[in-house]
N, C-alpha and C. Protein backbone atom coordinates (compact mmCIF):
# COMPACT_ATOMS: atom_id res chain seq x y z
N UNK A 1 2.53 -16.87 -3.74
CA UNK A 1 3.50 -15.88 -3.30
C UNK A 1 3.09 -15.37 -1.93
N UNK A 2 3.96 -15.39 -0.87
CA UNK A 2 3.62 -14.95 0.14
C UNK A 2 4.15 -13.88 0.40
N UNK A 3 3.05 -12.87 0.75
CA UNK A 3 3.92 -11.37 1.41
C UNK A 3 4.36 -11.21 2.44
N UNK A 4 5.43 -10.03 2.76
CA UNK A 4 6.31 -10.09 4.10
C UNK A 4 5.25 -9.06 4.73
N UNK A 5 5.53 -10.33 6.18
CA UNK A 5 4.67 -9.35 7.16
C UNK A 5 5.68 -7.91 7.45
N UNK A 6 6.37 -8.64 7.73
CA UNK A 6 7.96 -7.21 8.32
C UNK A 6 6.71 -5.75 6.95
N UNK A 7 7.17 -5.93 5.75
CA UNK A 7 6.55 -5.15 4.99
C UNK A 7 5.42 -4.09 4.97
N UNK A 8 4.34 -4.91 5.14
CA UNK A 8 3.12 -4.72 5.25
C UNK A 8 3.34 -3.95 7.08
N UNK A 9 3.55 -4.69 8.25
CA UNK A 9 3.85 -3.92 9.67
C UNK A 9 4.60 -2.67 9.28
N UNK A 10 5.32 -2.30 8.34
CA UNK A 10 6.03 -1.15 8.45
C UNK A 10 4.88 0.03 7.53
N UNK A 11 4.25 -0.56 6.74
CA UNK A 11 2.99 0.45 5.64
C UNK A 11 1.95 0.17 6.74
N UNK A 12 1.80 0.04 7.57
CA UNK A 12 0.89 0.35 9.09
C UNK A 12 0.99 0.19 10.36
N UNK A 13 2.01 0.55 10.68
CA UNK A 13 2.86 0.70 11.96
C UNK A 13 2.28 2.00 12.82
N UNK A 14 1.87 2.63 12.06
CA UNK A 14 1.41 4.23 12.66
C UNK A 14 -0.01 4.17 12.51
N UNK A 15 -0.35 3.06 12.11
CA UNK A 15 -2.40 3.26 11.55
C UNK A 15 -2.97 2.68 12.84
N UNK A 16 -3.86 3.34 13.29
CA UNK A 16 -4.79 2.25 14.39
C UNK A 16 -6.28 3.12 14.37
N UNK A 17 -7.26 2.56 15.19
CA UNK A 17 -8.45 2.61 14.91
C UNK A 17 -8.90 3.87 15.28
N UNK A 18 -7.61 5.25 15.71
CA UNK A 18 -8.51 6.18 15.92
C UNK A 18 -7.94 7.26 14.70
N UNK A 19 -6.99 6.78 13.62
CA UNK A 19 -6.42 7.29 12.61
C UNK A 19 -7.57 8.15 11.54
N UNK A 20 -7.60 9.36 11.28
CA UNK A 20 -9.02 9.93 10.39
C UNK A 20 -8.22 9.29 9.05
N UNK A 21 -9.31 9.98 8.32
CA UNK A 21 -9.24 9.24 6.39
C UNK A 21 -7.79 10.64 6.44
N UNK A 22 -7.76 11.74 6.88
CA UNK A 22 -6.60 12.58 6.39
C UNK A 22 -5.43 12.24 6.95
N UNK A 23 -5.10 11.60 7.83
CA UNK A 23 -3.82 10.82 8.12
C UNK A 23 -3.60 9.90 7.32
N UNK A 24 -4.49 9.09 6.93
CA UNK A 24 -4.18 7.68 5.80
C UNK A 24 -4.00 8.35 4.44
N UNK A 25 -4.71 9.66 4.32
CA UNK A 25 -4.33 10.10 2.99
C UNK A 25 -2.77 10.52 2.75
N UNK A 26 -2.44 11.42 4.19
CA UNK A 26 -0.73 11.43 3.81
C UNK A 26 -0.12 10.69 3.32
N UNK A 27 -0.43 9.27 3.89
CA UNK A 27 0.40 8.27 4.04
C UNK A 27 0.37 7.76 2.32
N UNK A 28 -0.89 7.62 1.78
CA UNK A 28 -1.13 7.92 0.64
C UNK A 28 -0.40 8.35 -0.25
N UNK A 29 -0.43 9.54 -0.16
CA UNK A 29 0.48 10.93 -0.80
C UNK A 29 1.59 10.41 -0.90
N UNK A 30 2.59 9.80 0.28
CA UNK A 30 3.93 9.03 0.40
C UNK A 30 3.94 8.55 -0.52
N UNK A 31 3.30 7.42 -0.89
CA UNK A 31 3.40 6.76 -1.92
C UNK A 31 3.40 7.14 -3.35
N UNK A 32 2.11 8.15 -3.27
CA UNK A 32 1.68 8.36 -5.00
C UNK A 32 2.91 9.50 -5.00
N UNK A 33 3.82 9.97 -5.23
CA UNK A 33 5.19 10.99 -5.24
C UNK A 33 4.55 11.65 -6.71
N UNK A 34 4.17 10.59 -7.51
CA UNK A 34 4.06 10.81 -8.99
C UNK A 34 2.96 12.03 -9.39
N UNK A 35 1.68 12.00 -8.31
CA UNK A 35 0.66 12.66 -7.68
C UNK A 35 0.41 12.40 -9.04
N UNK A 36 -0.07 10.82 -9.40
CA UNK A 36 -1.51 10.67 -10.00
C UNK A 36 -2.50 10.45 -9.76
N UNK A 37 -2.64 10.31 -8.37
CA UNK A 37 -4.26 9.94 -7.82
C UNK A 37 -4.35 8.56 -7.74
N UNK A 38 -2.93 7.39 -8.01
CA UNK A 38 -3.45 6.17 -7.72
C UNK A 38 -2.08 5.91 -7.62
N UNK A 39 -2.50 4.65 -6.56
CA UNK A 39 -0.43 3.71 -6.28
C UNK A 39 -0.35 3.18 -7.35
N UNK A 40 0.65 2.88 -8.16
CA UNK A 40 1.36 2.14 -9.06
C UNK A 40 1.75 1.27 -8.69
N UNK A 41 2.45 -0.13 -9.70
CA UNK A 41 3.50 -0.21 -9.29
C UNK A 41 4.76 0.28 -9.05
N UNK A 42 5.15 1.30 -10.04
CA UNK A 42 6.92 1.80 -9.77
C UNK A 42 6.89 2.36 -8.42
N UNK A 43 5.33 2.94 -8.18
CA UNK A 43 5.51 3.65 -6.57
C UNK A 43 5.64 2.35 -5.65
N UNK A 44 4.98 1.75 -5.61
CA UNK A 44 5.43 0.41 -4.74
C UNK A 44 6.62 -0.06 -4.64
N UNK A 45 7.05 -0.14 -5.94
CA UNK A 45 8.48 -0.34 -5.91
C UNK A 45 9.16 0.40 -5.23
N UNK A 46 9.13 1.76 -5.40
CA UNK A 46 9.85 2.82 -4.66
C UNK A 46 10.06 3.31 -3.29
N UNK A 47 8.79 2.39 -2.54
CA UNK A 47 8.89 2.57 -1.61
C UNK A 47 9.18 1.37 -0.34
N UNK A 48 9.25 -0.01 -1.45
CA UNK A 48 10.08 -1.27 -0.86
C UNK A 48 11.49 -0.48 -1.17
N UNK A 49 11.89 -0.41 -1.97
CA UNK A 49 13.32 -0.30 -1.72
C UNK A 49 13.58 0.87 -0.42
N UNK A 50 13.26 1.52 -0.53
CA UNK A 50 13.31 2.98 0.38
C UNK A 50 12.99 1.83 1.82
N UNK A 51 12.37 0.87 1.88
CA UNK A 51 12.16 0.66 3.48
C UNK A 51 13.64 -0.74 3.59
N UNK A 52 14.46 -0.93 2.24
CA UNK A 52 15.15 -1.80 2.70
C UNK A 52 14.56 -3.32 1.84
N UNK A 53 13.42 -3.66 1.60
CA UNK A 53 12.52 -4.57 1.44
C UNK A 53 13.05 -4.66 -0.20
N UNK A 54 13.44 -6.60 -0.09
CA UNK A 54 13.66 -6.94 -1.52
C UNK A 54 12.78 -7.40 -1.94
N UNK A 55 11.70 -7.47 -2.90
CA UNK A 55 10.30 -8.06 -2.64
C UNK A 55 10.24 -8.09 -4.80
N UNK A 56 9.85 -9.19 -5.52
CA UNK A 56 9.75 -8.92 -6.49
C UNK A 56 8.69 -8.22 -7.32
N UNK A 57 8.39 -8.33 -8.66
CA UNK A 57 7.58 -7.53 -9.16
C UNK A 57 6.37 -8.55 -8.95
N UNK A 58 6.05 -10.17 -8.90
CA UNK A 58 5.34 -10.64 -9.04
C UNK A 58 4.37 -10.08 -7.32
N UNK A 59 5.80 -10.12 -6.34
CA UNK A 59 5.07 -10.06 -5.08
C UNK A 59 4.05 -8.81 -4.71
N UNK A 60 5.03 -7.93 -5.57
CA UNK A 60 4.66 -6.52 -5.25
C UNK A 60 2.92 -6.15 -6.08
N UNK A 61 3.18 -7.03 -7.46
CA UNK A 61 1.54 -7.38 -7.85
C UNK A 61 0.70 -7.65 -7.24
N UNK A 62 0.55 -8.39 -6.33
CA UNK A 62 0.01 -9.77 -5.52
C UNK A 62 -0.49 -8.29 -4.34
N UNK A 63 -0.05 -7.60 -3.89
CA UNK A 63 -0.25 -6.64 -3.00
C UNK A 63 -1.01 -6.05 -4.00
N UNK A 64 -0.71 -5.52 -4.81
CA UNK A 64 -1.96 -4.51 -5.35
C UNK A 64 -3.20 -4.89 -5.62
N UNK A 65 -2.77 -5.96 -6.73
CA UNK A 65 -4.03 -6.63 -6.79
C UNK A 65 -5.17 -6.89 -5.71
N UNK A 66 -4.47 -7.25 -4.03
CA UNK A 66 -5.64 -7.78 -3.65
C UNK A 66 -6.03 -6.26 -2.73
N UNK A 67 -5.51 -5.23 -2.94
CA UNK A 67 -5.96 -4.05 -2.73
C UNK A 67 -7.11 -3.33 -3.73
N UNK A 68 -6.81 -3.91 -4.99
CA UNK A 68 -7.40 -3.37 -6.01
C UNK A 68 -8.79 -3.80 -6.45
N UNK A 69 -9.51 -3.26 -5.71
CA UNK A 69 -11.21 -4.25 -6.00
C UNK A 69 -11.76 -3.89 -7.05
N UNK A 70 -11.45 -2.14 -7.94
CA UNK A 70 -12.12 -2.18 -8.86
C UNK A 70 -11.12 -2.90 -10.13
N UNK A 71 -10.06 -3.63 -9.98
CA UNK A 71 -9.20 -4.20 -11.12
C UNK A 71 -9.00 -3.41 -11.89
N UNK A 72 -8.10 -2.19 -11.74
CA UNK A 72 -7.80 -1.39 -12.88
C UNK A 72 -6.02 -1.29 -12.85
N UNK A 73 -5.65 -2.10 -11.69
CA UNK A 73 -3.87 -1.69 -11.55
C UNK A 73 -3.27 -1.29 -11.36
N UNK A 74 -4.75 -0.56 -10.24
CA UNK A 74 -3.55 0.84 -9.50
C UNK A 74 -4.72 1.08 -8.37
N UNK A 75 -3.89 1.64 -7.25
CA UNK A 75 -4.46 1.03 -5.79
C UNK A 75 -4.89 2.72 -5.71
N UNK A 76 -6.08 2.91 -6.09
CA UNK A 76 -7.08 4.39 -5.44
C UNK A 76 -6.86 4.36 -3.98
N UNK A 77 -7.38 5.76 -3.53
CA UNK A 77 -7.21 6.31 -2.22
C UNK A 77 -7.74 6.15 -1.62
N UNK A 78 -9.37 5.30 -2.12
CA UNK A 78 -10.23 4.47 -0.96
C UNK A 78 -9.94 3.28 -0.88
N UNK A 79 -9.05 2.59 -1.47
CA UNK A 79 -9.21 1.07 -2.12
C UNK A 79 -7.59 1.42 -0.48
N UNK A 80 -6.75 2.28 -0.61
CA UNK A 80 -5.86 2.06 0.04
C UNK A 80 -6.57 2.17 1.47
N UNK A 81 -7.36 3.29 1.95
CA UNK A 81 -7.97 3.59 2.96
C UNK A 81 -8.61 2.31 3.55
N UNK A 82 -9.32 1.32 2.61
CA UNK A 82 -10.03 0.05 2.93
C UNK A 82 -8.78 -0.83 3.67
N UNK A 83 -7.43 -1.19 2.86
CA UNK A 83 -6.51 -1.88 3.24
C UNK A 83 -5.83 -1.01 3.89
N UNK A 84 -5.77 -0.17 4.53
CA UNK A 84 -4.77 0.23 5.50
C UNK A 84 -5.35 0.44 7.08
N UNK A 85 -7.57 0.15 6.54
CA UNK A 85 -7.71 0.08 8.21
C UNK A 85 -7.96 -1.48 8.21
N UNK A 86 -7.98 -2.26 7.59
CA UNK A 86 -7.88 -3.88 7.87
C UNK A 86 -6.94 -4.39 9.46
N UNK A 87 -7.37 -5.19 9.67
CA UNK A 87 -7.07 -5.23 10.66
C UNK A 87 -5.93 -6.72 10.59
N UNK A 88 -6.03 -7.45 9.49
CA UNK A 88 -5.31 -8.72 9.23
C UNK A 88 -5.33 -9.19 7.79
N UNK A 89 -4.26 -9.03 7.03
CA UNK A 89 -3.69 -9.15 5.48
C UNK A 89 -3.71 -10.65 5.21
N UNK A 90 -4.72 -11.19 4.66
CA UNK A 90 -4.65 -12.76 4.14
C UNK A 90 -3.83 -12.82 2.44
């Protein structure tokens, strides 16, 4: 499954290398709406559709997962902080 760059350029369009951890946390916050302390999927979901982006549930996995280093299925606020200062999404 390949992810859309368009996608991913729009969830870091505003990030660059002089961004602190409390700007990435907003961005964060965007996502978690649910304010459980971790991305979901339905939040993922919620926020492809909101950008326009038709992307399925398998794809939208495939993003978490390789965000998700401790494998629990939901993308923590350092695990996002790690992938949002990356510099290139394989």
């Amino acid at each position: 499954v390949r992810l859309s760059p368009q996608f991913l350029d729009m969830m870091t369009a505003k990030m660059s290398d002089k961004d602190s951890r409390e700007d990435i946390q907003k961005v964060f916050n965007l996502f978690d709406d649910d304010q459980t302390g971790h991305i979901t999927l339905r939040n993922l979901k919620r926020v492809a559709k909101e950008l326009g982006e038709t992307m399925s549930d398998a794809e939208l996995l495939e993003m978490i997962e390789r965000a998700d280093t401790d494998q629990d299925g939901e993308i923590s606020p350092e695990e996002f902080y790690s992938i949002m200062t990356k510099k290139t999404f394989t």
